[in-house]
PDB file of N, CA and C in Angstrom:
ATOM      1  N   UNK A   1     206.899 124.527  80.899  1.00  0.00           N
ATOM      2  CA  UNK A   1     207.300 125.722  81.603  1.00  0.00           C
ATOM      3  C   UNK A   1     206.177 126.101  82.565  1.00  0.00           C
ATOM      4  N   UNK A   2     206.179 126.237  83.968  1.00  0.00           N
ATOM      5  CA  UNK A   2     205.501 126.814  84.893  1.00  0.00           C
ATOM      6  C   UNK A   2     204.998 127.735  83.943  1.00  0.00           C
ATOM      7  N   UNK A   3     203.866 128.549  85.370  1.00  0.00           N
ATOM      8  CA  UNK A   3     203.533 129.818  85.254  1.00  0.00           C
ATOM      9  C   UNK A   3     204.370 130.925  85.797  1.00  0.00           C
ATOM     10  N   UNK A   4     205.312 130.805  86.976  1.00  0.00           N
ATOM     11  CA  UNK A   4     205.992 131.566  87.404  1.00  0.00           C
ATOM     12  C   UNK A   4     207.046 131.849  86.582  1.00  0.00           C
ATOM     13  N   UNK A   5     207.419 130.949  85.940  1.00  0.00           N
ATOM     14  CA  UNK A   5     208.599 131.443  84.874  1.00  0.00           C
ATOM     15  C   UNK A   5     208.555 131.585  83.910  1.00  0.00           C
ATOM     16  N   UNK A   6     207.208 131.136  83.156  1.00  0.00           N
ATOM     17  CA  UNK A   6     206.220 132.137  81.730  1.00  0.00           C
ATOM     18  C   UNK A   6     206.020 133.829  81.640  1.00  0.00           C
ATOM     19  N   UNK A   7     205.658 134.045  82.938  1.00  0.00           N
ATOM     20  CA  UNK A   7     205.688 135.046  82.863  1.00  0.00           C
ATOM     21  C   UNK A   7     206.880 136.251  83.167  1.00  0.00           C
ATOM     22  N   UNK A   8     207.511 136.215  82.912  1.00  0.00           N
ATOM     23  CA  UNK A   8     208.674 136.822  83.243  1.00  0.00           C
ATOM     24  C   UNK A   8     209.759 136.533  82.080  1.00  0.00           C
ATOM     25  N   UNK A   9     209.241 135.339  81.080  1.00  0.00           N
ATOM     26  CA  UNK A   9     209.889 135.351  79.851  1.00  0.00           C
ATOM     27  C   UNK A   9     209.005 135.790  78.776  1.00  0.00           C
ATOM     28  N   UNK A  10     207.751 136.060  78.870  1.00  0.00           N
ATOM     29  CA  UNK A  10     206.624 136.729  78.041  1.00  0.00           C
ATOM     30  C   UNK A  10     206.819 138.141  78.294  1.00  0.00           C
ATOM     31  N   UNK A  11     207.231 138.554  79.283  1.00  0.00           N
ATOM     32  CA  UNK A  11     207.527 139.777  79.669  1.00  0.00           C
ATOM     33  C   UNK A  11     209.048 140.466  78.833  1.00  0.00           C
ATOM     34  N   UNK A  12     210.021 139.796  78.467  1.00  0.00           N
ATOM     35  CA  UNK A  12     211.143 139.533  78.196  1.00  0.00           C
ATOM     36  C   UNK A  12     211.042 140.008  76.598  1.00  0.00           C
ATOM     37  N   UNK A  13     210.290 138.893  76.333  1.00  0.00           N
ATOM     38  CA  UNK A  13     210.212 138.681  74.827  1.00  0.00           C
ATOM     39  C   UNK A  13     209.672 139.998  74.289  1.00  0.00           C
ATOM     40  N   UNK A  14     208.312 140.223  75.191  1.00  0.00           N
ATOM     41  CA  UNK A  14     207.553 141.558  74.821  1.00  0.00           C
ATOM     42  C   UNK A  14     208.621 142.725  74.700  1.00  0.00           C
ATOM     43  N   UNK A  15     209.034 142.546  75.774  1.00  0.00           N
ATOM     44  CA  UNK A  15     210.574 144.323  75.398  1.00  0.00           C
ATOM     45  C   UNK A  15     211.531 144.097  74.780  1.00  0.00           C
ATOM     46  N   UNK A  16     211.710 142.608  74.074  1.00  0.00           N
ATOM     47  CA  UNK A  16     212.651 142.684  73.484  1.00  0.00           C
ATOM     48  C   UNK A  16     212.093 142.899  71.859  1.00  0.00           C
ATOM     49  N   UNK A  17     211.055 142.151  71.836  1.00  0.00           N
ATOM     50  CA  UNK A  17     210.009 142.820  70.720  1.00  0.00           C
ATOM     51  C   UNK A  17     210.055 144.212  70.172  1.00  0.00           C
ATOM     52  N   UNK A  18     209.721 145.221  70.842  1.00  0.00           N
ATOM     53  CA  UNK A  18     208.882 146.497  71.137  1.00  0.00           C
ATOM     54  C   UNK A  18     210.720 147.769  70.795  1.00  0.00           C
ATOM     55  N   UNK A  19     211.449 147.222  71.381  1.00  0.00           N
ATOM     56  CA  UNK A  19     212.449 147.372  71.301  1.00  0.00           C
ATOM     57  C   UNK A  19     213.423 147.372  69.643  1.00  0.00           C
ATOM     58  N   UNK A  20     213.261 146.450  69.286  1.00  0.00           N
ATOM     59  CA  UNK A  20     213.709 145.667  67.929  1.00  0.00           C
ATOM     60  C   UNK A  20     212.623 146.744  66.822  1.00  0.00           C
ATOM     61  N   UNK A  21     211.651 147.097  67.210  1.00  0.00           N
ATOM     62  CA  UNK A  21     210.807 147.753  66.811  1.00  0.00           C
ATOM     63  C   UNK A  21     210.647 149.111  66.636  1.00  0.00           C
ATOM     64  N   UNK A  22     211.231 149.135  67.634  1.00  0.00           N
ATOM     65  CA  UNK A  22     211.418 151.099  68.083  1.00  0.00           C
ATOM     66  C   UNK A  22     212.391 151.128  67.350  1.00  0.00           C
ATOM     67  N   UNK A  23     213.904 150.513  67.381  1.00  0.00           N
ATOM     68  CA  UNK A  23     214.956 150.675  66.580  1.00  0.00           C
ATOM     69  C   UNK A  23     214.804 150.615  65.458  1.00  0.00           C
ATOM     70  N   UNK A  24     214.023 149.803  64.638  1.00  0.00           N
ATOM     71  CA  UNK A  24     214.026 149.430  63.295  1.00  0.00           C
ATOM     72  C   UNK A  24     213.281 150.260  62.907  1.00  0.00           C
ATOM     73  N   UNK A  25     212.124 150.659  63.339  1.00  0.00           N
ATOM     74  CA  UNK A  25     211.151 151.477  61.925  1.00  0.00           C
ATOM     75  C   UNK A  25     211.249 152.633  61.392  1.00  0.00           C
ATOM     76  N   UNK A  26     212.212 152.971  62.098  1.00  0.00           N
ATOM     77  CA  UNK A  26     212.295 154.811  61.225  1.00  0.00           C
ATOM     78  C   UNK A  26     212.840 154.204  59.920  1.00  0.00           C
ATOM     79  N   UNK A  27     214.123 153.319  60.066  1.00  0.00           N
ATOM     80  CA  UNK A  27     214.936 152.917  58.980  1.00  0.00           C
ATOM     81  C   UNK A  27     213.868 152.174  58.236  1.00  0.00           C
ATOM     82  N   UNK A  28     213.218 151.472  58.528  1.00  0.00           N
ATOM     83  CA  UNK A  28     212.056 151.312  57.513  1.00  0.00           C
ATOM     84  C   UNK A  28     211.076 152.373  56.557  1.00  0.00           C
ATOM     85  N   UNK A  29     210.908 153.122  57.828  1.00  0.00           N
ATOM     86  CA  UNK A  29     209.755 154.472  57.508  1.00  0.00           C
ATOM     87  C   UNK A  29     210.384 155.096  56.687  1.00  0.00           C
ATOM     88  N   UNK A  30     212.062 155.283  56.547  1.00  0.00           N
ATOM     89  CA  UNK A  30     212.532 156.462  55.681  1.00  0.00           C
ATOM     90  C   UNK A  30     213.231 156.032  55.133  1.00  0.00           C
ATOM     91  N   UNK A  31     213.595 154.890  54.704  1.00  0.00           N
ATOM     92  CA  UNK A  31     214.442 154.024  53.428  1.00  0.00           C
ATOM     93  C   UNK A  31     214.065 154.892  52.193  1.00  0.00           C
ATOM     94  N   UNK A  32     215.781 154.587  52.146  1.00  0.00           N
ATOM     95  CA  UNK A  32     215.331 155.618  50.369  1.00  0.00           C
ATOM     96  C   UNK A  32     215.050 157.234  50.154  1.00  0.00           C
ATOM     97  N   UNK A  33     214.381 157.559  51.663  1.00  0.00           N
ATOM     98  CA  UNK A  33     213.836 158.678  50.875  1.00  0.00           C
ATOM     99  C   UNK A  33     214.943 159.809  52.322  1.00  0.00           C
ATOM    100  N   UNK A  34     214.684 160.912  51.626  1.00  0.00           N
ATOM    101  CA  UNK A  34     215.581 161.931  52.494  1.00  0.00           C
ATOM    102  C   UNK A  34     214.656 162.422  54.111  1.00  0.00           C
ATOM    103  N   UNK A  35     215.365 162.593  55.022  1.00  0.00           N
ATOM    104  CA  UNK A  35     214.934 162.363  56.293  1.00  0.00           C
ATOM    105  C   UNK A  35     214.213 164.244  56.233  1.00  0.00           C
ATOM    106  N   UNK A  36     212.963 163.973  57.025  1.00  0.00           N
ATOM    107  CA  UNK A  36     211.952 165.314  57.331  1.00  0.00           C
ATOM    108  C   UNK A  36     213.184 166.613  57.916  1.00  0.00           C
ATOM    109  N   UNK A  37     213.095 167.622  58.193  1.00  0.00           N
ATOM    110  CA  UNK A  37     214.150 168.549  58.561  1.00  0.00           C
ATOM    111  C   UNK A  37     213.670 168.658  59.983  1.00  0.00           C
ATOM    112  N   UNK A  38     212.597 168.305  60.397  1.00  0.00           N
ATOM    113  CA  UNK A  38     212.267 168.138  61.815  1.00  0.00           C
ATOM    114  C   UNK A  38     213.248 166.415  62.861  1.00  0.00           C
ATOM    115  N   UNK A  39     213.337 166.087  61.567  1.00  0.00           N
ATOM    116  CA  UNK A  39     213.645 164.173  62.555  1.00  0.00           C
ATOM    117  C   UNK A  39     215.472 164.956  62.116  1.00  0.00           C
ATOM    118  N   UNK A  40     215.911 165.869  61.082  1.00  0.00           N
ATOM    119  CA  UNK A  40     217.119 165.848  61.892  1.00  0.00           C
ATOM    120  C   UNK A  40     217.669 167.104  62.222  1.00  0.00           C
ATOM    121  N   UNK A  41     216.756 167.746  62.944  1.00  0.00           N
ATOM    122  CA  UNK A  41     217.235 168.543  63.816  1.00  0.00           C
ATOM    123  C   UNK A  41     216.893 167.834  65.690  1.00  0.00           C
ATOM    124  N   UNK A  42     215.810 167.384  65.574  1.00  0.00           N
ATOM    125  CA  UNK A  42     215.948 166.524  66.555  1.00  0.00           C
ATOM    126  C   UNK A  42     216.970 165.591  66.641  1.00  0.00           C
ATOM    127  N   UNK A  43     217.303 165.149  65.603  1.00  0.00           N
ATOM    128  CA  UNK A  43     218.561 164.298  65.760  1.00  0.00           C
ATOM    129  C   UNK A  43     220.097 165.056  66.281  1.00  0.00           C
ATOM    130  N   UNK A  44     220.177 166.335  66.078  1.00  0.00           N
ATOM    131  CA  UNK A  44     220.948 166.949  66.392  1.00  0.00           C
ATOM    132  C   UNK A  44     220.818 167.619  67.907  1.00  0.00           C
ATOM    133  N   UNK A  45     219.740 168.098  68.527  1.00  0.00           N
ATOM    134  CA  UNK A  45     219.906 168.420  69.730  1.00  0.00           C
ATOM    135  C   UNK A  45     218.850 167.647  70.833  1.00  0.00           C
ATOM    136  N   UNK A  46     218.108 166.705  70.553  1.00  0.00           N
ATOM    137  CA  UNK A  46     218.302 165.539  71.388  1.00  0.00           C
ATOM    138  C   UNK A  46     219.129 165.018  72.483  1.00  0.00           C
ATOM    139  N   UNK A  47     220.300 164.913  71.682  1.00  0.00           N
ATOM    140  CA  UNK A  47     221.225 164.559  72.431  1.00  0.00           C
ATOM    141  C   UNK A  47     221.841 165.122  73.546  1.00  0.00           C
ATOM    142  N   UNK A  48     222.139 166.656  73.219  1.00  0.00           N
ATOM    143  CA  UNK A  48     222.615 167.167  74.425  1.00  0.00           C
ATOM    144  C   UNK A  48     221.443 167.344  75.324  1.00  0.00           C
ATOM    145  N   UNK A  49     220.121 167.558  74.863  1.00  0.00           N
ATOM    146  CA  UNK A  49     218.894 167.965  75.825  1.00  0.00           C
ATOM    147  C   UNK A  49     218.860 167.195  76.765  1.00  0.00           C
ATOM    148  N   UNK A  50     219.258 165.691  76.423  1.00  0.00           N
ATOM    149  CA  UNK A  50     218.906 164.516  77.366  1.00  0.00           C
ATOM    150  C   UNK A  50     220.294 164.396  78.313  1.00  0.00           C
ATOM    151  N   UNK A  51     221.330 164.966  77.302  1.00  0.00           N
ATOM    152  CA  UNK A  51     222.314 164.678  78.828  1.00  0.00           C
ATOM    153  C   UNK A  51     222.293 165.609  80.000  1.00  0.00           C
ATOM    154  N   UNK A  52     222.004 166.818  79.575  1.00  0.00           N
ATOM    155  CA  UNK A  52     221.603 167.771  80.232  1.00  0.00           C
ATOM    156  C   UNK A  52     220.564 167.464  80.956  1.00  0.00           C
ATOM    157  N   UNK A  53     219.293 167.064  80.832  1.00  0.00           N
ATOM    158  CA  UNK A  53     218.496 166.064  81.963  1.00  0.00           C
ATOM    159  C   UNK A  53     218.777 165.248  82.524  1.00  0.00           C
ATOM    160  N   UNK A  54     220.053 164.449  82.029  1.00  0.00           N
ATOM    161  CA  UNK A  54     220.143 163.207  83.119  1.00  0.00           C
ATOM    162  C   UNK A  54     221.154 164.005  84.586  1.00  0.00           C
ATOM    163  N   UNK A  55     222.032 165.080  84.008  1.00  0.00           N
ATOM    164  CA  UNK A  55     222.731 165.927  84.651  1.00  0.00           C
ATOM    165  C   UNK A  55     222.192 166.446  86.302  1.00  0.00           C
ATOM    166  N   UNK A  56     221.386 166.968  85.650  1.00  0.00           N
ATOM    167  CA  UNK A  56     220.519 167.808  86.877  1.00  0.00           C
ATOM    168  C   UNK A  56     219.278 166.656  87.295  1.00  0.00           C
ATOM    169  N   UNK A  57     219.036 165.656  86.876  1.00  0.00           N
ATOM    170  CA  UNK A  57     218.595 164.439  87.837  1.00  0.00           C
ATOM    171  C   UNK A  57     219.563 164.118  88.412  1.00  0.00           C
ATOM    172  N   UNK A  58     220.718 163.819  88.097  1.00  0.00           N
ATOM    173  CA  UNK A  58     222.058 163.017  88.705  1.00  0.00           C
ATOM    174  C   UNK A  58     222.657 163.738  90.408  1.00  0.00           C
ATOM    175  N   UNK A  59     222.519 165.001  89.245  1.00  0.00           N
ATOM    176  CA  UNK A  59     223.031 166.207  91.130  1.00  0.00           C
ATOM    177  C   UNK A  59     221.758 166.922  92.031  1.00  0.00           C
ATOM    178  N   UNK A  60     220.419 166.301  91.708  1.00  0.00           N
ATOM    179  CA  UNK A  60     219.334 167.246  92.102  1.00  0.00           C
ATOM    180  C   UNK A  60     219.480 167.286  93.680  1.00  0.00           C
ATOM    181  N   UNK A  61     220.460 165.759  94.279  1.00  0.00           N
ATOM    182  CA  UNK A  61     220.312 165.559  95.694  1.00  0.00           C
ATOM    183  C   UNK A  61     221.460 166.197  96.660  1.00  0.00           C
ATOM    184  N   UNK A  62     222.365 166.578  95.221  1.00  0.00           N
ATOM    185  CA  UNK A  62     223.585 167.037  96.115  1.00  0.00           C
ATOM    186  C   UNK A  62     223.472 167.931  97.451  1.00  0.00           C
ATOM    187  N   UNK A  63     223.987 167.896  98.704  1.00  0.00           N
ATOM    188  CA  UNK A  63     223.704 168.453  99.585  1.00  0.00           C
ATOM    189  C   UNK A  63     224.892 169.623  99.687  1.00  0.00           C
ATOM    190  N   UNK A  64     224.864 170.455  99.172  1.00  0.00           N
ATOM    191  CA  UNK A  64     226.511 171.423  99.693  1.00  0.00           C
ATOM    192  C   UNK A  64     227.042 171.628 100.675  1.00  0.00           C
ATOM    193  N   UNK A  65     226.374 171.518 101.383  1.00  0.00           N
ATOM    194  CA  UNK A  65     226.541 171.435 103.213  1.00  0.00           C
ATOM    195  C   UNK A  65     227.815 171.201 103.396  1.00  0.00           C
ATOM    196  N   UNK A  66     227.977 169.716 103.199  1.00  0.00           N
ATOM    197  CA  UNK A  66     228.397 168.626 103.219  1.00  0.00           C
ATOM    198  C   UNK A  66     229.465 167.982 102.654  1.00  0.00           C
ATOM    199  N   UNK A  67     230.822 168.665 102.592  1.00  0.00           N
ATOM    200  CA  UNK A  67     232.072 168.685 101.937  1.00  0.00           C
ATOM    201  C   UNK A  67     231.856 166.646 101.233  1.00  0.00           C
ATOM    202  N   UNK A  68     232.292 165.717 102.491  1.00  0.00           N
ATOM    203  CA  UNK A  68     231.927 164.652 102.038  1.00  0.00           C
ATOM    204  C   UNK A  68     231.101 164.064 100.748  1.00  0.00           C
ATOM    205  N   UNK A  69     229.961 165.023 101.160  1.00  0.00           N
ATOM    206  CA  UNK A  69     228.624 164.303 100.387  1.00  0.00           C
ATOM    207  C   UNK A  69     228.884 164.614  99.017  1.00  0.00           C
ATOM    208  N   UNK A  70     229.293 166.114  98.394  1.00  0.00           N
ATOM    209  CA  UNK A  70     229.357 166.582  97.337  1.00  0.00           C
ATOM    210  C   UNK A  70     230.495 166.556  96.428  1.00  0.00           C
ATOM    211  N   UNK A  71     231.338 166.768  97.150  1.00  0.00           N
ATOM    212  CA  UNK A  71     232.553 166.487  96.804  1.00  0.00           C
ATOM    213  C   UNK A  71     233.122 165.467  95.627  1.00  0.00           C
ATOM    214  N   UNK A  72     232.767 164.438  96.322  1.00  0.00           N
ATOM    215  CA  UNK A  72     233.038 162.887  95.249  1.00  0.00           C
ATOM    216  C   UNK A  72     232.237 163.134  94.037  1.00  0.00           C
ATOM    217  N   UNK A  73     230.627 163.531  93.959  1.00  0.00           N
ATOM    218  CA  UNK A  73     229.922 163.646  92.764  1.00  0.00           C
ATOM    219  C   UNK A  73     230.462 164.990  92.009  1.00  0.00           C
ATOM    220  N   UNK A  74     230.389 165.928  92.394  1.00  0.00           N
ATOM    221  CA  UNK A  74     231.622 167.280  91.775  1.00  0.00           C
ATOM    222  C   UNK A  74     233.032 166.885  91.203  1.00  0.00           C
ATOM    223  N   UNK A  75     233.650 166.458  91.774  1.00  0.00           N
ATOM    224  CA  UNK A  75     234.842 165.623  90.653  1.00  0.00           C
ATOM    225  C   UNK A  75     234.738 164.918  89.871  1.00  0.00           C
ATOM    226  N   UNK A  76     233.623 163.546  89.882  1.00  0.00           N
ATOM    227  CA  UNK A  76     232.963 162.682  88.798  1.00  0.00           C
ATOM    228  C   UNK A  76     232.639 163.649  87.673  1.00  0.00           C
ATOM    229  N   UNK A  77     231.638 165.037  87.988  1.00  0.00           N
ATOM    230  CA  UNK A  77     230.829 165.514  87.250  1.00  0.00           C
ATOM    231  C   UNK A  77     232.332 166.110  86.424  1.00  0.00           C
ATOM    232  N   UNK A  78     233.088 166.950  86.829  1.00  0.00           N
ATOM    233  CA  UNK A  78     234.486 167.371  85.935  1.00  0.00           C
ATOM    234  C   UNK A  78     235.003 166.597  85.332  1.00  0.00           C
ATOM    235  N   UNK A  79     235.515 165.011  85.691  1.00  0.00           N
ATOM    236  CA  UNK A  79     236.463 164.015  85.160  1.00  0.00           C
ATOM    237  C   UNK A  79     235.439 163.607  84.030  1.00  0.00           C
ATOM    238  N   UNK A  80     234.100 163.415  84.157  1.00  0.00           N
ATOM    239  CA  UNK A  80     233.490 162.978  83.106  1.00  0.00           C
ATOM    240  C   UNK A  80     233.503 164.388  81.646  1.00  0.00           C
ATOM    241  N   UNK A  81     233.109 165.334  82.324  1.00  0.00           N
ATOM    242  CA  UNK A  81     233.192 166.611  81.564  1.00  0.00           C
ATOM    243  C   UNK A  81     234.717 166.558  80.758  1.00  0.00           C
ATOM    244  N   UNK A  82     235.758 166.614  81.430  1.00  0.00           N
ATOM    245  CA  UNK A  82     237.261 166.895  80.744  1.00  0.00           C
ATOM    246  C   UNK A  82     237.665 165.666  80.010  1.00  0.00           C
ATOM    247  N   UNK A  83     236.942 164.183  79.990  1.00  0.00           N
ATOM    248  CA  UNK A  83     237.097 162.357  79.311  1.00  0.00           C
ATOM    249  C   UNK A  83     236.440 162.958  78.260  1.00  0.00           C
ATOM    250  N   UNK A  84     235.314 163.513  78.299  1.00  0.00           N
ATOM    251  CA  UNK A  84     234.580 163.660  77.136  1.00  0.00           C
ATOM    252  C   UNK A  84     235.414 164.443  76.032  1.00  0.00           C
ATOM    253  N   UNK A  85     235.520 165.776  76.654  1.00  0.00           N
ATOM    254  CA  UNK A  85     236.632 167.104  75.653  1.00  0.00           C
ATOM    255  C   UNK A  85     237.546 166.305  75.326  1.00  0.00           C
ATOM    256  N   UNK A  86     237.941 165.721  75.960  1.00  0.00           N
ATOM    257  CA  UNK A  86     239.414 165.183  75.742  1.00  0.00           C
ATOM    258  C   UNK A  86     239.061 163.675  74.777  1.00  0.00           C
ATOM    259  N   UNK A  87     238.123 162.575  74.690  1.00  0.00           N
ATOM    260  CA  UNK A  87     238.054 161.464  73.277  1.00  0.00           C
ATOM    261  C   UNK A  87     236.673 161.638  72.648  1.00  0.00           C
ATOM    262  N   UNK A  88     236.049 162.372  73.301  1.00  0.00           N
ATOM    263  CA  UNK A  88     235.053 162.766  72.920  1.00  0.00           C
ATOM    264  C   UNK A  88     233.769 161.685  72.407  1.00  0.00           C
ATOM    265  N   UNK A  89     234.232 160.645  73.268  1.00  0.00           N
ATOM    266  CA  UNK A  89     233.723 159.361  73.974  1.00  0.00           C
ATOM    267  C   UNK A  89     232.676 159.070  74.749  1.00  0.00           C
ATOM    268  N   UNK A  90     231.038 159.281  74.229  1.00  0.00           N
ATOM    269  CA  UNK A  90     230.394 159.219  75.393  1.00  0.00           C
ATOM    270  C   UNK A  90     230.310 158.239  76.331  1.00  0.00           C
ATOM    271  N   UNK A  91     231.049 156.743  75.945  1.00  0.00           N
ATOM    272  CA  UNK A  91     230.712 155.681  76.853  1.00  0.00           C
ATOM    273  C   UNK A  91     232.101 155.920  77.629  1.00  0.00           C
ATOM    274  N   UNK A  92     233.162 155.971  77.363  1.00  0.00           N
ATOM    275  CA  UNK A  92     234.328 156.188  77.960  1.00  0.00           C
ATOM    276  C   UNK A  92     234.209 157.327  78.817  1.00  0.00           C
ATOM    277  N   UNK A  93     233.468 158.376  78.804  1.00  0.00           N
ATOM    278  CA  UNK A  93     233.262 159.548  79.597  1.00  0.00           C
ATOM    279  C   UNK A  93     232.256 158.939  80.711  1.00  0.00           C
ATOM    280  N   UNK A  94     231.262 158.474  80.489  1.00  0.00           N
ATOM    281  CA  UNK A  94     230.290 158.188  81.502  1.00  0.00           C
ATOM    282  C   UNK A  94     231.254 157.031  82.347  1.00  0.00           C
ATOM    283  N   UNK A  95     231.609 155.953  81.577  1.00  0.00           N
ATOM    284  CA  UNK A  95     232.476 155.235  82.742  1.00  0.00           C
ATOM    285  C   UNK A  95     233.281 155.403  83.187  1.00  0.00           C
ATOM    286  N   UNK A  96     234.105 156.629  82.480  1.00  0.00           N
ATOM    287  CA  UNK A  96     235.246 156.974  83.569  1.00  0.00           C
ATOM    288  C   UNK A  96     234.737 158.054  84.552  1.00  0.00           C
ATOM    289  N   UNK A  97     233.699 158.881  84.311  1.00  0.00           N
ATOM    290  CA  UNK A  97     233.051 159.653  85.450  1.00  0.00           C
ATOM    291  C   UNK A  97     232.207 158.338  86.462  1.00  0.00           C
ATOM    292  N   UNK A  98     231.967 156.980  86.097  1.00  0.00           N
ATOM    293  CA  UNK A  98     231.531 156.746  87.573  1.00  0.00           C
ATOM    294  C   UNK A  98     231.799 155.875  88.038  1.00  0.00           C
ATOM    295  N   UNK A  99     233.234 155.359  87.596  1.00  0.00           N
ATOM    296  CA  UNK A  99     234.453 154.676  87.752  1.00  0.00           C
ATOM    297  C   UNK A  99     234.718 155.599  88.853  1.00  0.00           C
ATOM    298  N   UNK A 100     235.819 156.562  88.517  1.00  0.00           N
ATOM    299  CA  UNK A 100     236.032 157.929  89.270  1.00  0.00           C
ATOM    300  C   UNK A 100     234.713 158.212  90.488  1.00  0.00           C
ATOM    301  N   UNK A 101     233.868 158.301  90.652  1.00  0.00           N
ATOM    302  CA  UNK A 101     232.389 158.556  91.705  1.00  0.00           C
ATOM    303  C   UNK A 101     232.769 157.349  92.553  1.00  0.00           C
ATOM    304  N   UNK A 102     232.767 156.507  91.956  1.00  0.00           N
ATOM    305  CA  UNK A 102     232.448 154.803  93.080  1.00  0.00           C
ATOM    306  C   UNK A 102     233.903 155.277  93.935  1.00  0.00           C
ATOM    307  N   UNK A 103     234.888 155.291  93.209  1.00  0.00           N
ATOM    308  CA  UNK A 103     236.626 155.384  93.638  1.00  0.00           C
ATOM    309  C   UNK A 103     236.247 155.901  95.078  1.00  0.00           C
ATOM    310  N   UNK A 104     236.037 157.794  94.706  1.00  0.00           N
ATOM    311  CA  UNK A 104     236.366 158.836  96.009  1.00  0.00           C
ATOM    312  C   UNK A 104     235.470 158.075  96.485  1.00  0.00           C
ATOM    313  N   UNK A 105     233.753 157.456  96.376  1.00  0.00           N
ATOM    314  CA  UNK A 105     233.083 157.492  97.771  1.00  0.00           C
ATOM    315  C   UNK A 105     233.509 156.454  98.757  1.00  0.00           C
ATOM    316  N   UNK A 106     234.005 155.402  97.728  1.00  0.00           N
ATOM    317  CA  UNK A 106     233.971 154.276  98.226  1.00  0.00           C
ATOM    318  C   UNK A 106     235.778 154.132  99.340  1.00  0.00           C
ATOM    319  N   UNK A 107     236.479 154.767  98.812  1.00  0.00           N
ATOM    320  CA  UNK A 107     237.953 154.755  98.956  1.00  0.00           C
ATOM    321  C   UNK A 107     238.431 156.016 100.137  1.00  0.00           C
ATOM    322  N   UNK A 108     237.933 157.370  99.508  1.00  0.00           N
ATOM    323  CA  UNK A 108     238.682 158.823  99.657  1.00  0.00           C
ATOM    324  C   UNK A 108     237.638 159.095 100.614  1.00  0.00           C
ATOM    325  N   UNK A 109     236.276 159.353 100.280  1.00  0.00           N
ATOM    326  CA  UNK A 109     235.411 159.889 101.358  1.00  0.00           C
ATOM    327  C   UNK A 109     234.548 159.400 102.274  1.00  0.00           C
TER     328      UNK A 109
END
């Protein structure tokens, strides 16, 4: 194996490592025994904290100006909002909100 393509599978291996790692050790760390009241309350609002950040990263650029510009991401942001209420599906919500996004920009606006 070259060097050009060593490195970029050492690189690979390393995150797939580190990864396998991150996932596994709590379940190691807390086998058996009952989980801290801190790891599950974090486990409980985690989740929305981070979608709620990816949210307002997602629209930070929206321009309102700009019927076009906003428009398409404002309907994504609802269709994903009402997929969710409605199977309560986070992967089915995110892809049908940007399923729905690609559609209007690419098609409608």
């Amino acid at each position: 194996m070259s060097s050009q393509t060593a490195w970029p599978v050492a690189v690979i291996v390393i995150c797939m490592v580190c990864t396998i790692l991150e996932r596994s050790l709590p379940f190691l760390i807390f086998r058996g025994k009952e989980l801290p009241e801190a790891v599950v309350y974090l486990g409980r609002v985690l989740p929305m904290a981070i979608m709620t950040t990816l949210i307002f990263y997602c629209m930070r650029e929206i321009r309102f100006t700009d019927a076009a510009a906003c428009l398409p991401q404002l309907i994504a942001a609802a269709v994903t909002a009402l997929l969710h209420l409605w199977k309560g599906n986070t992967m089915v919500s995110i892809a049908g909100g940007t399923l729905c996004c690609m559609l209007l920009t690419q098609l409608v606006f």
